[in-house]
C-alpha atoms as a PDB file:
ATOM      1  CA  UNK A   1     -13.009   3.636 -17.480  1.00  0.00           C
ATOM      2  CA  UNK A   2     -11.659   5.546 -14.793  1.00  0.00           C
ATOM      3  CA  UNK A   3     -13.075   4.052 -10.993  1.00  0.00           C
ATOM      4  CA  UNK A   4     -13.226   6.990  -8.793  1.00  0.00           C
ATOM      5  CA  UNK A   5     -15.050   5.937  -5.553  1.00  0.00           C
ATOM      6  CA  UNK A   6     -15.244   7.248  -2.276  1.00  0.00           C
ATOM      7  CA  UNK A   7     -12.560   6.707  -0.654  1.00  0.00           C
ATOM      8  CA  UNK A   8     -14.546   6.317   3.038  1.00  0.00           C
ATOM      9  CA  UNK A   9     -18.162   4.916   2.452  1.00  0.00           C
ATOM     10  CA  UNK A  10     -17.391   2.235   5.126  1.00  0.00           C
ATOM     11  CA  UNK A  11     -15.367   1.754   8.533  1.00  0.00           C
ATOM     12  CA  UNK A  12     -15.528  -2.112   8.251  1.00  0.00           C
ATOM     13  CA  UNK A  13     -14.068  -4.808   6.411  1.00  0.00           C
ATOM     14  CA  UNK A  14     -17.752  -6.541   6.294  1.00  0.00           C
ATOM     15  CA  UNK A  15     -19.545  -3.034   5.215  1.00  0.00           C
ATOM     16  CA  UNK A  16     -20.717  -2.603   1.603  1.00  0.00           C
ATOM     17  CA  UNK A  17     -17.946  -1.069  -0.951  1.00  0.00           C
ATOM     18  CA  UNK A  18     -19.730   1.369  -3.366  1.00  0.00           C
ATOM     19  CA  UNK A  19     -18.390   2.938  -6.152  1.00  0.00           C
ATOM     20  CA  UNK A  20     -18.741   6.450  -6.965  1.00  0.00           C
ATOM     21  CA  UNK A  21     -18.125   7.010 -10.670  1.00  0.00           C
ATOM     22  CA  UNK A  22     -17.767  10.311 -12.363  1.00  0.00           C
ATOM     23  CA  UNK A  23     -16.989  11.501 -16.200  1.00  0.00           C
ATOM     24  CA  UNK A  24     -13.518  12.159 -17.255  1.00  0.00           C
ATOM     25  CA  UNK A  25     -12.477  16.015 -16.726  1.00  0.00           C
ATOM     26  CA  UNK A  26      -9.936  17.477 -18.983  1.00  0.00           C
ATOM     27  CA  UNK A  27      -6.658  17.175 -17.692  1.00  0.00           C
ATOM     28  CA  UNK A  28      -4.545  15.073 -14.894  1.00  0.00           C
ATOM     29  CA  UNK A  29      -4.433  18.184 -12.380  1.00  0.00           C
ATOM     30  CA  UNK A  30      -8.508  18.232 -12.335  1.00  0.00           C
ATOM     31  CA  UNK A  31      -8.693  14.287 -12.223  1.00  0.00           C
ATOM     32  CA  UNK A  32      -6.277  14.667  -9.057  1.00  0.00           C
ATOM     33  CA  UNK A  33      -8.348  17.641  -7.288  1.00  0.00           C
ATOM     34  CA  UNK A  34     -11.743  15.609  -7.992  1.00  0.00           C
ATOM     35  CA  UNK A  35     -10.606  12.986  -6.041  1.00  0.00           C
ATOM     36  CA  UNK A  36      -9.219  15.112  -3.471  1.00  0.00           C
ATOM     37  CA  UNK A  37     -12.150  16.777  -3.089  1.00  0.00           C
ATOM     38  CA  UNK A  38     -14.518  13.436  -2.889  1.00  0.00           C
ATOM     39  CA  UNK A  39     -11.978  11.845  -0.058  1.00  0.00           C
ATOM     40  CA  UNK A  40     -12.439  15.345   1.540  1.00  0.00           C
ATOM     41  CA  UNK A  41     -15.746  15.282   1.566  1.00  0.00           C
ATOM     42  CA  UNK A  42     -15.762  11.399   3.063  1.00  0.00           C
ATOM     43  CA  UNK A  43     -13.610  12.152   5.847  1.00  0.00           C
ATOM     44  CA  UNK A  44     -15.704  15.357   6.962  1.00  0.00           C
ATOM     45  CA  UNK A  45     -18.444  12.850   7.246  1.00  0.00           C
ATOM     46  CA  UNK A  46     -16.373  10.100   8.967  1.00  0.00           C
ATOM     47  CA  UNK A  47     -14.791  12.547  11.844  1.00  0.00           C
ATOM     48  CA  UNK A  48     -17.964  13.943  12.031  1.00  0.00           C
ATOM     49  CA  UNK A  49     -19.296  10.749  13.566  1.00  0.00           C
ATOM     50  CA  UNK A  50     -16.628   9.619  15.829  1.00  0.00           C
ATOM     51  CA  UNK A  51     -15.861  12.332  18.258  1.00  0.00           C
ATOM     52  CA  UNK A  52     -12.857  10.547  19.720  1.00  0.00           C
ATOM     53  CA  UNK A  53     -11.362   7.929  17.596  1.00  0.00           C
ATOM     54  CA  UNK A  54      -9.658   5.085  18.691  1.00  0.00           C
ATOM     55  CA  UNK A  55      -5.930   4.838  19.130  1.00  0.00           C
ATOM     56  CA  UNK A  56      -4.552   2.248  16.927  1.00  0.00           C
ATOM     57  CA  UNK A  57      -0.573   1.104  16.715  1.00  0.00           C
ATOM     58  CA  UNK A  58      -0.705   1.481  12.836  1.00  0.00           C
ATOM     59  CA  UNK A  59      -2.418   2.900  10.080  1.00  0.00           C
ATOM     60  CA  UNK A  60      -1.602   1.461   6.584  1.00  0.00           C
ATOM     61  CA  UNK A  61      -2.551   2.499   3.377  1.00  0.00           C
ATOM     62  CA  UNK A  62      -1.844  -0.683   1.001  1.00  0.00           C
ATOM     63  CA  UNK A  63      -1.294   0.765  -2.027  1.00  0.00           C
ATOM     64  CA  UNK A  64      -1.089  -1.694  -5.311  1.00  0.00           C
ATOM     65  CA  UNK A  65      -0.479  -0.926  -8.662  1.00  0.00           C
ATOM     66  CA  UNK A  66      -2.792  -2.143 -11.759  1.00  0.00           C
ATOM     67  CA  UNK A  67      -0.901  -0.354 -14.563  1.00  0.00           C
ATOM     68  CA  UNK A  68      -1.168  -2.356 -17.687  1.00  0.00           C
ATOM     69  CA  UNK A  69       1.991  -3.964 -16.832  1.00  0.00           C
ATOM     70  CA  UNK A  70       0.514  -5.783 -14.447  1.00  0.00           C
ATOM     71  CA  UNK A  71      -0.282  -9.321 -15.904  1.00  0.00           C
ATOM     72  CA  UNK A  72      -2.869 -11.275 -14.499  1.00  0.00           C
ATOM     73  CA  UNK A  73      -0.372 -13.547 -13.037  1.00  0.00           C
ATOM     74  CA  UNK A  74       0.824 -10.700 -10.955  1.00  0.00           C
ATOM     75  CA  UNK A  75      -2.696  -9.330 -10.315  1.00  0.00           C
ATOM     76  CA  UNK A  76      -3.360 -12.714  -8.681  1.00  0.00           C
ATOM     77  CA  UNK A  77      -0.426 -12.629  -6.657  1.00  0.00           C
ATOM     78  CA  UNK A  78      -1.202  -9.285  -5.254  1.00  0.00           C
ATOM     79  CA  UNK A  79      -4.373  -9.696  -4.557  1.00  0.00           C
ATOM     80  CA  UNK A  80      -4.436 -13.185  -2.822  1.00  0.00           C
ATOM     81  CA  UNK A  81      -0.636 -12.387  -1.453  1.00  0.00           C
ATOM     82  CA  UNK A  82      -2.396  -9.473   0.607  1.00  0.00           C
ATOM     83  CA  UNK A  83      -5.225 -11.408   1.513  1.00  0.00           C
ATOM     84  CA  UNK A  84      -3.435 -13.970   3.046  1.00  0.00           C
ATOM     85  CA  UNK A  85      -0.912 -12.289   4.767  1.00  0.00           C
ATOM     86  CA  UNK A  86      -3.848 -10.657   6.453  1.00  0.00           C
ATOM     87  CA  UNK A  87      -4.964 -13.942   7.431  1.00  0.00           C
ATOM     88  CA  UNK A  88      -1.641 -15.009   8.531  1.00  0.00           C
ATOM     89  CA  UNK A  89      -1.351 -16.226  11.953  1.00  0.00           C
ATOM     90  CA  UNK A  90       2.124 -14.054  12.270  1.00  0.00           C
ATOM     91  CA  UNK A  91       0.202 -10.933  11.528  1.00  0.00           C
ATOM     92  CA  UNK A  92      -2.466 -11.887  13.770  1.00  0.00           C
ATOM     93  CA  UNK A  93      -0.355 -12.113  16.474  1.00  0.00           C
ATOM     94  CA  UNK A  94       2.022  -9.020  15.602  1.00  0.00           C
ATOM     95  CA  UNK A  95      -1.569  -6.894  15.786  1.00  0.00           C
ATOM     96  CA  UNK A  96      -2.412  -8.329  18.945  1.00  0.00           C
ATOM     97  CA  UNK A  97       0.761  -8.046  20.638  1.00  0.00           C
ATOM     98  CA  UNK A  98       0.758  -4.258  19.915  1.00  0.00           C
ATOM     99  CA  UNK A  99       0.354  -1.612  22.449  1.00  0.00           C
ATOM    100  CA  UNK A 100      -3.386  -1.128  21.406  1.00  0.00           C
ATOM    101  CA  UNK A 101      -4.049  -4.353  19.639  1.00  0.00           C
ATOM    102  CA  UNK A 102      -5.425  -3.059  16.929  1.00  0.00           C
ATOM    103  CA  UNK A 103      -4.648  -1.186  13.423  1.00  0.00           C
ATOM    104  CA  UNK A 104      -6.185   0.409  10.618  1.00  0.00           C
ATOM    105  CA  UNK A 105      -5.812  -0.433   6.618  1.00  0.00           C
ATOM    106  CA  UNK A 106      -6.879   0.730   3.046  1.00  0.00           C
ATOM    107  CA  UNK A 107      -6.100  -1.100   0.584  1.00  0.00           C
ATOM    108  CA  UNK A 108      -6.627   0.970  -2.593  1.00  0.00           C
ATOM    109  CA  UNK A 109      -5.228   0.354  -6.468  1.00  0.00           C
ATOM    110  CA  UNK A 110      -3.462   3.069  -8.474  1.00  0.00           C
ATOM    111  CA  UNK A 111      -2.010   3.144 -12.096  1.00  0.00           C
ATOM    112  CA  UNK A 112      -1.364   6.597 -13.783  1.00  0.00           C
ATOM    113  CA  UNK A 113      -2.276   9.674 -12.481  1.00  0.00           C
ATOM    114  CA  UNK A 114      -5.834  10.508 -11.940  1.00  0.00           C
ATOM    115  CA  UNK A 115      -6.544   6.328 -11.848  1.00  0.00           C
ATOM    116  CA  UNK A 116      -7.570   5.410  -8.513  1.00  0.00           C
ATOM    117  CA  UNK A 117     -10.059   2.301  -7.119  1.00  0.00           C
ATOM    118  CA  UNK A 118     -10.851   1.517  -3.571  1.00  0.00           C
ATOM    119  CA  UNK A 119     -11.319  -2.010  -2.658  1.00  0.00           C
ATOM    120  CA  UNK A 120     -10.920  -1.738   0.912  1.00  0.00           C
ATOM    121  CA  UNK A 121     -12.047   1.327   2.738  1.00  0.00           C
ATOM    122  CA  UNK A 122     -10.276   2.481   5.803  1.00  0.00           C
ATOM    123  CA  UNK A 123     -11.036  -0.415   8.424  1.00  0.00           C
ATOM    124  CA  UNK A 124      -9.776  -1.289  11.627  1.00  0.00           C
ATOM    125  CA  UNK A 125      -8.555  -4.774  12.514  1.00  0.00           C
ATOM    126  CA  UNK A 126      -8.300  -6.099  15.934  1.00  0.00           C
ATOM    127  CA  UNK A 127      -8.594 -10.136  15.531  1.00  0.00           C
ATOM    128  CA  UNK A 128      -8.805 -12.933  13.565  1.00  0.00           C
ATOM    129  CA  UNK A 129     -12.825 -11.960  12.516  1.00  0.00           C
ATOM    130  CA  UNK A 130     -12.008  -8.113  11.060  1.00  0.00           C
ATOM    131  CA  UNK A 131      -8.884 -10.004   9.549  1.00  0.00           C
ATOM    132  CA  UNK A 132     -11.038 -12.588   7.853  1.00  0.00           C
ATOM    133  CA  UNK A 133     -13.627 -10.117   6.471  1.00  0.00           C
ATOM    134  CA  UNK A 134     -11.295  -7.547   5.175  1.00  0.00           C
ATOM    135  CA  UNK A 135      -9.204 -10.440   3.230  1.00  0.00           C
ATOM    136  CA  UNK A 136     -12.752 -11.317   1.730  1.00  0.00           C
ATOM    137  CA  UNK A 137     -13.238  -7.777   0.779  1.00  0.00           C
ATOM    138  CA  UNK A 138      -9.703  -7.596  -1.192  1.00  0.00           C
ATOM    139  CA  UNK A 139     -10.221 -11.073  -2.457  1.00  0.00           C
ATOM    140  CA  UNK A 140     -13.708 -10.430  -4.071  1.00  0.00           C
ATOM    141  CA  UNK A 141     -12.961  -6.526  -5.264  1.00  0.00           C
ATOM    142  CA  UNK A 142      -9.180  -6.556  -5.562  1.00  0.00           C
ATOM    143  CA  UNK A 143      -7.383  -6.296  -9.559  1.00  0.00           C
ATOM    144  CA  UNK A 144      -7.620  -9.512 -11.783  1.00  0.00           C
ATOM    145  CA  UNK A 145      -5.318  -8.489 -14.290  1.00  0.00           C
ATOM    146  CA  UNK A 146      -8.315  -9.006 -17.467  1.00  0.00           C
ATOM    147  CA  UNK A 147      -9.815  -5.204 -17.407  1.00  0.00           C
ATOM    148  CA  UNK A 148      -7.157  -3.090 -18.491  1.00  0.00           C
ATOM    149  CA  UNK A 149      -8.826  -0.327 -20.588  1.00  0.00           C
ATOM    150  CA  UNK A 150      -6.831   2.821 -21.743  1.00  0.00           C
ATOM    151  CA  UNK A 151      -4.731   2.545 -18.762  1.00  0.00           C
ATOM    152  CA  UNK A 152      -1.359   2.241 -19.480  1.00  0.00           C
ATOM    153  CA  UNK A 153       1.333   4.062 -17.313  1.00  0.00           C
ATOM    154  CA  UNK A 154       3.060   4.665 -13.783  1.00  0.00           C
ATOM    155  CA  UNK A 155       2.705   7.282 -11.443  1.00  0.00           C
ATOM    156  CA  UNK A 156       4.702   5.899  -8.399  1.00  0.00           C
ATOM    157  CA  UNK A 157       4.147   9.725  -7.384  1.00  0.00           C
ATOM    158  CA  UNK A 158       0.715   9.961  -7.678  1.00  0.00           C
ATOM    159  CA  UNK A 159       0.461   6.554  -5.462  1.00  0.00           C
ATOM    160  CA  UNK A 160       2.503   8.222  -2.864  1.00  0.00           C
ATOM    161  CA  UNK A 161       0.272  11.443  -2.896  1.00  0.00           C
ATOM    162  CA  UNK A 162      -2.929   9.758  -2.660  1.00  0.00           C
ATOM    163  CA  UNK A 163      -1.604   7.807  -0.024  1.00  0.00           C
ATOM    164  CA  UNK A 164      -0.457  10.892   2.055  1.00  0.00           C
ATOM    165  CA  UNK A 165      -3.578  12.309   1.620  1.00  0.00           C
ATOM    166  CA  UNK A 166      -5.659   9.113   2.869  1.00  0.00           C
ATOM    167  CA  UNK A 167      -3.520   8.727   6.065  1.00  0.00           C
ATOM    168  CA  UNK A 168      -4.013  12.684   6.868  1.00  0.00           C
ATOM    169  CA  UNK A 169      -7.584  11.744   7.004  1.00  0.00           C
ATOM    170  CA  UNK A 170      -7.947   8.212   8.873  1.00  0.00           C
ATOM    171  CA  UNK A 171     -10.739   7.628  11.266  1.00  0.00           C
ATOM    172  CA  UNK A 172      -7.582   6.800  13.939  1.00  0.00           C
ATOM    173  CA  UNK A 173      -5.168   7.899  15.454  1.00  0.00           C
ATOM    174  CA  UNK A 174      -2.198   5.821  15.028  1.00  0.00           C
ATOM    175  CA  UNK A 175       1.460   5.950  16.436  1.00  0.00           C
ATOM    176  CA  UNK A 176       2.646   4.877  13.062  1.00  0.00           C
ATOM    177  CA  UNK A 177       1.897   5.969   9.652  1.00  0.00           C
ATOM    178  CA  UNK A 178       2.968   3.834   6.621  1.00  0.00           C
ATOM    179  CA  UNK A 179       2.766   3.791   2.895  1.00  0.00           C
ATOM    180  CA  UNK A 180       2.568   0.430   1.834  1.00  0.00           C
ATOM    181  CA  UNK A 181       3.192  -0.015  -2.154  1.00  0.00           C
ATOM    182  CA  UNK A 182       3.130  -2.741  -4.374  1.00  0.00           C
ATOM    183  CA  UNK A 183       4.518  -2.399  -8.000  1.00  0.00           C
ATOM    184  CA  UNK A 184       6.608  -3.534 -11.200  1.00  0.00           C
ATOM    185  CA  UNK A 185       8.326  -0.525 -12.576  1.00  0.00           C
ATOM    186  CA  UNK A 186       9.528   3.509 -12.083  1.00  0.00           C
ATOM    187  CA  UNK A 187       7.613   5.957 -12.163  1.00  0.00           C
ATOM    188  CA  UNK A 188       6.760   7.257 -15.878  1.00  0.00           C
ATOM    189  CA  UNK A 189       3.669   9.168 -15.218  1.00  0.00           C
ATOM    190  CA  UNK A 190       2.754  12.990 -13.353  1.00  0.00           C
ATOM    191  CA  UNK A 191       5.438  14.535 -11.523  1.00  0.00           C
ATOM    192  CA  UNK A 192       8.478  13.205 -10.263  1.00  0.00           C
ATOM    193  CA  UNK A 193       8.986  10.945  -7.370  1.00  0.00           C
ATOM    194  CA  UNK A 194      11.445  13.177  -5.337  1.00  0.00           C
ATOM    195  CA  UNK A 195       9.332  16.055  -4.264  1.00  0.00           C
ATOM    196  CA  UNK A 196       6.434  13.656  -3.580  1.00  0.00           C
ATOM    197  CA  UNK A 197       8.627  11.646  -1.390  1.00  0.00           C
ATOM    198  CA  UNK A 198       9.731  14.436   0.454  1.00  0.00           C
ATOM    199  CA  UNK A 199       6.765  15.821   0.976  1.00  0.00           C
ATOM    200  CA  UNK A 200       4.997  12.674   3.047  1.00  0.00           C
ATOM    201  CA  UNK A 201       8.390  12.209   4.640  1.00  0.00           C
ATOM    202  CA  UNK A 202       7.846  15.600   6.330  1.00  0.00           C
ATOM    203  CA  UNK A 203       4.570  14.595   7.645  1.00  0.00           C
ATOM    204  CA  UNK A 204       6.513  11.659   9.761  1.00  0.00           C
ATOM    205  CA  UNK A 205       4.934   9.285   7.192  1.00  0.00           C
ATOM    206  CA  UNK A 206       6.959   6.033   6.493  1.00  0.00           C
ATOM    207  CA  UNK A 207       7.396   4.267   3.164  1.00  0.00           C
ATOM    208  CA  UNK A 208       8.254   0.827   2.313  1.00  0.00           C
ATOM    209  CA  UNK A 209       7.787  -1.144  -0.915  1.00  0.00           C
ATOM    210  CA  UNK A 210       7.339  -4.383  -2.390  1.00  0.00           C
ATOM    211  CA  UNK A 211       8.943  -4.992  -5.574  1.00  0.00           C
ATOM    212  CA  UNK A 212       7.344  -7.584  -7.877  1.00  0.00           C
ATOM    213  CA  UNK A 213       9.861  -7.828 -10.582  1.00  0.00           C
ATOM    214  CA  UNK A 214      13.690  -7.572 -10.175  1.00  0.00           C
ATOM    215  CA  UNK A 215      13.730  -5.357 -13.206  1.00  0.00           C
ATOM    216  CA  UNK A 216      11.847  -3.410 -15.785  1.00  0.00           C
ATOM    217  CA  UNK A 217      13.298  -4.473 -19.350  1.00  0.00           C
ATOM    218  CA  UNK A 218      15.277  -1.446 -20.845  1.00  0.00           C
ATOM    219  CA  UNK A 219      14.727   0.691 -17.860  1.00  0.00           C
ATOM    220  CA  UNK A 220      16.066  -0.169 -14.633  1.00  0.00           C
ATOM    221  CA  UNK A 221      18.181  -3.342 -14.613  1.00  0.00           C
ATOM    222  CA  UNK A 222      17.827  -3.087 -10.440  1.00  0.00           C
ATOM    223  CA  UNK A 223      14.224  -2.494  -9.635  1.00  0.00           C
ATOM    224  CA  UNK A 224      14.242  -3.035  -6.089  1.00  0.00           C
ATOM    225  CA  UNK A 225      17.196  -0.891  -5.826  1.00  0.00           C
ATOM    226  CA  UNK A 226      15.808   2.061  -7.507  1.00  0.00           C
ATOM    227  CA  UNK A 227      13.159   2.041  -4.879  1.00  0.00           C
ATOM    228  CA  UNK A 228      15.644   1.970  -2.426  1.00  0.00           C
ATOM    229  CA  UNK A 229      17.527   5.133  -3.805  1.00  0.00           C
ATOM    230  CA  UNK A 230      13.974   6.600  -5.146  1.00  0.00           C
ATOM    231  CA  UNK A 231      11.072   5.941  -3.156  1.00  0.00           C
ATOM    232  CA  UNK A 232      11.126   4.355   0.045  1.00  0.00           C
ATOM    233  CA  UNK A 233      12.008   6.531   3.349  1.00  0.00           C
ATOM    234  CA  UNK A 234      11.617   7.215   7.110  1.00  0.00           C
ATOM    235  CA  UNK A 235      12.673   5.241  10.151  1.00  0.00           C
ATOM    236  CA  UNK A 236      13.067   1.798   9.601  1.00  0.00           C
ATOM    237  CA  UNK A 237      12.247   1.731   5.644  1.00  0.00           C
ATOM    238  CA  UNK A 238      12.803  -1.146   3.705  1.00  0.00           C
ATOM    239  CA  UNK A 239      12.106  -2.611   0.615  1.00  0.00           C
ATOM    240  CA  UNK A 240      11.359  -6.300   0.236  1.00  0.00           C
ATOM    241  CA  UNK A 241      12.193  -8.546  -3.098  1.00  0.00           C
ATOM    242  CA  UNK A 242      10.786 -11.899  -3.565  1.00  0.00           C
ATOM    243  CA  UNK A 243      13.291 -13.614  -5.903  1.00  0.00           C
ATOM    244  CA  UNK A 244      10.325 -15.366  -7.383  1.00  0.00           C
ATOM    245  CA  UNK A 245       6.891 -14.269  -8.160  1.00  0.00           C
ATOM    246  CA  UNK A 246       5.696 -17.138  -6.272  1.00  0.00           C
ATOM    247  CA  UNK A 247       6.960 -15.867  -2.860  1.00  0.00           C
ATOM    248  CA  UNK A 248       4.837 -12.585  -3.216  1.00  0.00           C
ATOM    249  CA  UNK A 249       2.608 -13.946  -0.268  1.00  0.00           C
ATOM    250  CA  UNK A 250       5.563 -14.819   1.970  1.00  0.00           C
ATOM    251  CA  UNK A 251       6.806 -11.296   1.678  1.00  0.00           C
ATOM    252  CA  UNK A 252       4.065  -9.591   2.151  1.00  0.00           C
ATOM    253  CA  UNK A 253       3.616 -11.182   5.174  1.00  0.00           C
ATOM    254  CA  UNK A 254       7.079 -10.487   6.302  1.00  0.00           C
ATOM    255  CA  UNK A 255       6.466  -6.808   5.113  1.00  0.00           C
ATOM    256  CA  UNK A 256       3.533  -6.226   7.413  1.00  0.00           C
ATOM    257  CA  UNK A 257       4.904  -8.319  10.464  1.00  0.00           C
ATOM    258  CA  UNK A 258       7.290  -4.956  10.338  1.00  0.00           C
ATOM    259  CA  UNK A 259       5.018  -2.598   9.685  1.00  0.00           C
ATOM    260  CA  UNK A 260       2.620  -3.128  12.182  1.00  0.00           C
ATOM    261  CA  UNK A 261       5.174  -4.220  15.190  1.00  0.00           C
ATOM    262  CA  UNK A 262       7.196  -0.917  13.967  1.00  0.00           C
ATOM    263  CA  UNK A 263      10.543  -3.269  13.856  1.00  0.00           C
ATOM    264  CA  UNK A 264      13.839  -2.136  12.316  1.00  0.00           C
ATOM    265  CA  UNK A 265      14.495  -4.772   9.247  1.00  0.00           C
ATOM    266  CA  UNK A 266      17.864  -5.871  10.458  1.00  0.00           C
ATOM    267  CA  UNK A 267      15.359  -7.520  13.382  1.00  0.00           C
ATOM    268  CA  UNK A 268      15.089 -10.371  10.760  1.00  0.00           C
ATOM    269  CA  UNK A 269      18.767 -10.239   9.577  1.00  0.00           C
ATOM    270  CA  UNK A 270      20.212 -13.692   7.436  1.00  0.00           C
ATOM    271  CA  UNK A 271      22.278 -13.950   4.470  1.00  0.00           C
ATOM    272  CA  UNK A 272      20.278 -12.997   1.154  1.00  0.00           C
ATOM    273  CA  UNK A 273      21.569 -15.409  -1.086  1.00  0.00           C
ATOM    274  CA  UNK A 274      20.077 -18.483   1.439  1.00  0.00           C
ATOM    275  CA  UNK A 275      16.995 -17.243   0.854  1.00  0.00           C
ATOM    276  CA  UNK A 276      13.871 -16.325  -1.454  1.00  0.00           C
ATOM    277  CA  UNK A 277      13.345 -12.596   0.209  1.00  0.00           C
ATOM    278  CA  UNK A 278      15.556 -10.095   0.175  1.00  0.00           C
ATOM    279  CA  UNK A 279      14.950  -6.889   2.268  1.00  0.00           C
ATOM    280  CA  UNK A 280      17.122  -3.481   1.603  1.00  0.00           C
ATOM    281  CA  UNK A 281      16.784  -0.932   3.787  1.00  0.00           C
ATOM    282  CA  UNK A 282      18.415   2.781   3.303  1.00  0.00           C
ATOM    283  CA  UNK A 283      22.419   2.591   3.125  1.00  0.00           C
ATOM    284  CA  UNK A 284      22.371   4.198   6.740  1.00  0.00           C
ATOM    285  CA  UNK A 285      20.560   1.362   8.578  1.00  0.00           C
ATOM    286  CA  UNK A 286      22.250  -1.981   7.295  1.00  0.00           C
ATOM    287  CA  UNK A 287      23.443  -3.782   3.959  1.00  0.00           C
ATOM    288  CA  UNK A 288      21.079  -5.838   2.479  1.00  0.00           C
ATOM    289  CA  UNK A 289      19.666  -8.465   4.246  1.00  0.00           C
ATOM    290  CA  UNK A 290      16.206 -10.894   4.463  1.00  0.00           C
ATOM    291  CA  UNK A 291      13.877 -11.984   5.956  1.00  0.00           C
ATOM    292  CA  UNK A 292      13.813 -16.019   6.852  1.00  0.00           C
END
């Protein structure tokens, strides 16, 4: 079953997450404009109530996939790898050394078009206690792997429009705007990735990935590269590889450490091949290179 919830229903990591649900409409186009339409609706209500919102160095929409090639293995490692690097004393400190000390996050799951859940409502994190609560949140509500129903496919574009859409509406105002995904494979769902892409790039949004595979068997020998060529863009965009499944936690932490301090990659530069994560910008910034 499809989990469309509101997108909004809470500004804090400790607030209740509900769950709207709604029945299935008849095609991919209406299952996209229903849930435009029910984010709309949230963030009328949140602007509403916050005449001047706070400025925030970053807002980040954390954007996981839970197609059904997402084992549970994986599912696990998503789920605690982002809850720990939220916890991490590096990011932590990167938030608090910022210009306003503080940032804003969703952390929302996407498969094929039209499949969207919210586990973490837009929520702003200024120390150790919002950090804490929001992991909880992700931890308790985030993607096991076990309940994969009728879901099946991809839609790296989709992710990427919902994502626009989300930071268009955030209860902040942030100096930088990033879209934060997590996923296995290409796109094989909806409409192409290009247009999409170059749409959110237009809006000065940034876009980074994590890869969680180094391939998808029979389709892209490269995965991390094709997200290089394919997906990622704007100032400073990267892509970051773990070489093994295990380090999924140790890049994401490196991933947001960037993110939120608004660092170039090549600020962590080292030889790849020395070590487990590898981070590829676009061609124009720097060869490949990682992240100790």
């Amino acid at each position: 079953m499809m989990r469309w919830p509101n997108l909004l229903e809470a500004s804090h990591a400790g607030s209740p997450v509900r769950t709207k649900r709604y029945p299935p409409l008849p095609s991919a186009v209406a299952s996209l404009a229903a849930i435009m339409i029910t984010i709309g609706a949230s963030a009328e209500r949140s602007t509403a109530s916050t005449a001047e919102p706070a400025t925030v160095d970053a807002a980040i929409v954390l954007a996981v996939d839970t197609s059904a090639s997402i084992d549970p293995a994986q599912a696990d490692f998503q789920r605690e790898g982002h809850a720990a690097a939220l916890r991490s004393s590096e990011v932590r400190a990167a938030i608090e050394n910022g210009m306003t000390g503080c940032i804003v996050v969703t952390y929302v799951e996407w498969a094929g078009i039209g499949e969207l859940n919210t586990v973490l409502p837009w929520t702003k994190l200024c120390n150790a206690s919002d950090l804490d609560a929001a992991a909880d949140v992700i931890l308790r509500g985030g993607d096991n792997g076990f309940q994969r129903k009728g879901r099946g496919r991809t839609s790296l574009s989709f992710a990427i429009d919902i994502s626009a859409f989300l930071l268009e509406r955030s209860p902040e105002h942030a100096k930088r705007k990033v879209i934060d995904l997590s996923s296995n494979g290409t796109n094989n769902d909806g409409s192409p990735v290009a247009p999409r892409r170059q749409a959110a790039l237009e809006k000065g949004y940034i876009i980074n990935a994590i890869a969680i595979a180094p391939s998808e068997s029979g389709i892209a020998d490269d995965l991390p590269d094709y997200y290089r060529r394919e997906v990622i863009g704007g100032p400073g965009s990267f892509v970051i590889a773990p070489h093994r499944i295990e380090d999924y936690a140790t890049a994401m932490r490196r991933k947001l450490v960037l993110e939120i301090a608004g660092l170039m990659p090549h600020a962590f530069g080292c030889e790849a091949e020395r070590h487990s994560i590898a981070v590829m910008p676009l061609p124009a910034t720097a060869d490949t290179i990682c992240v100790q």
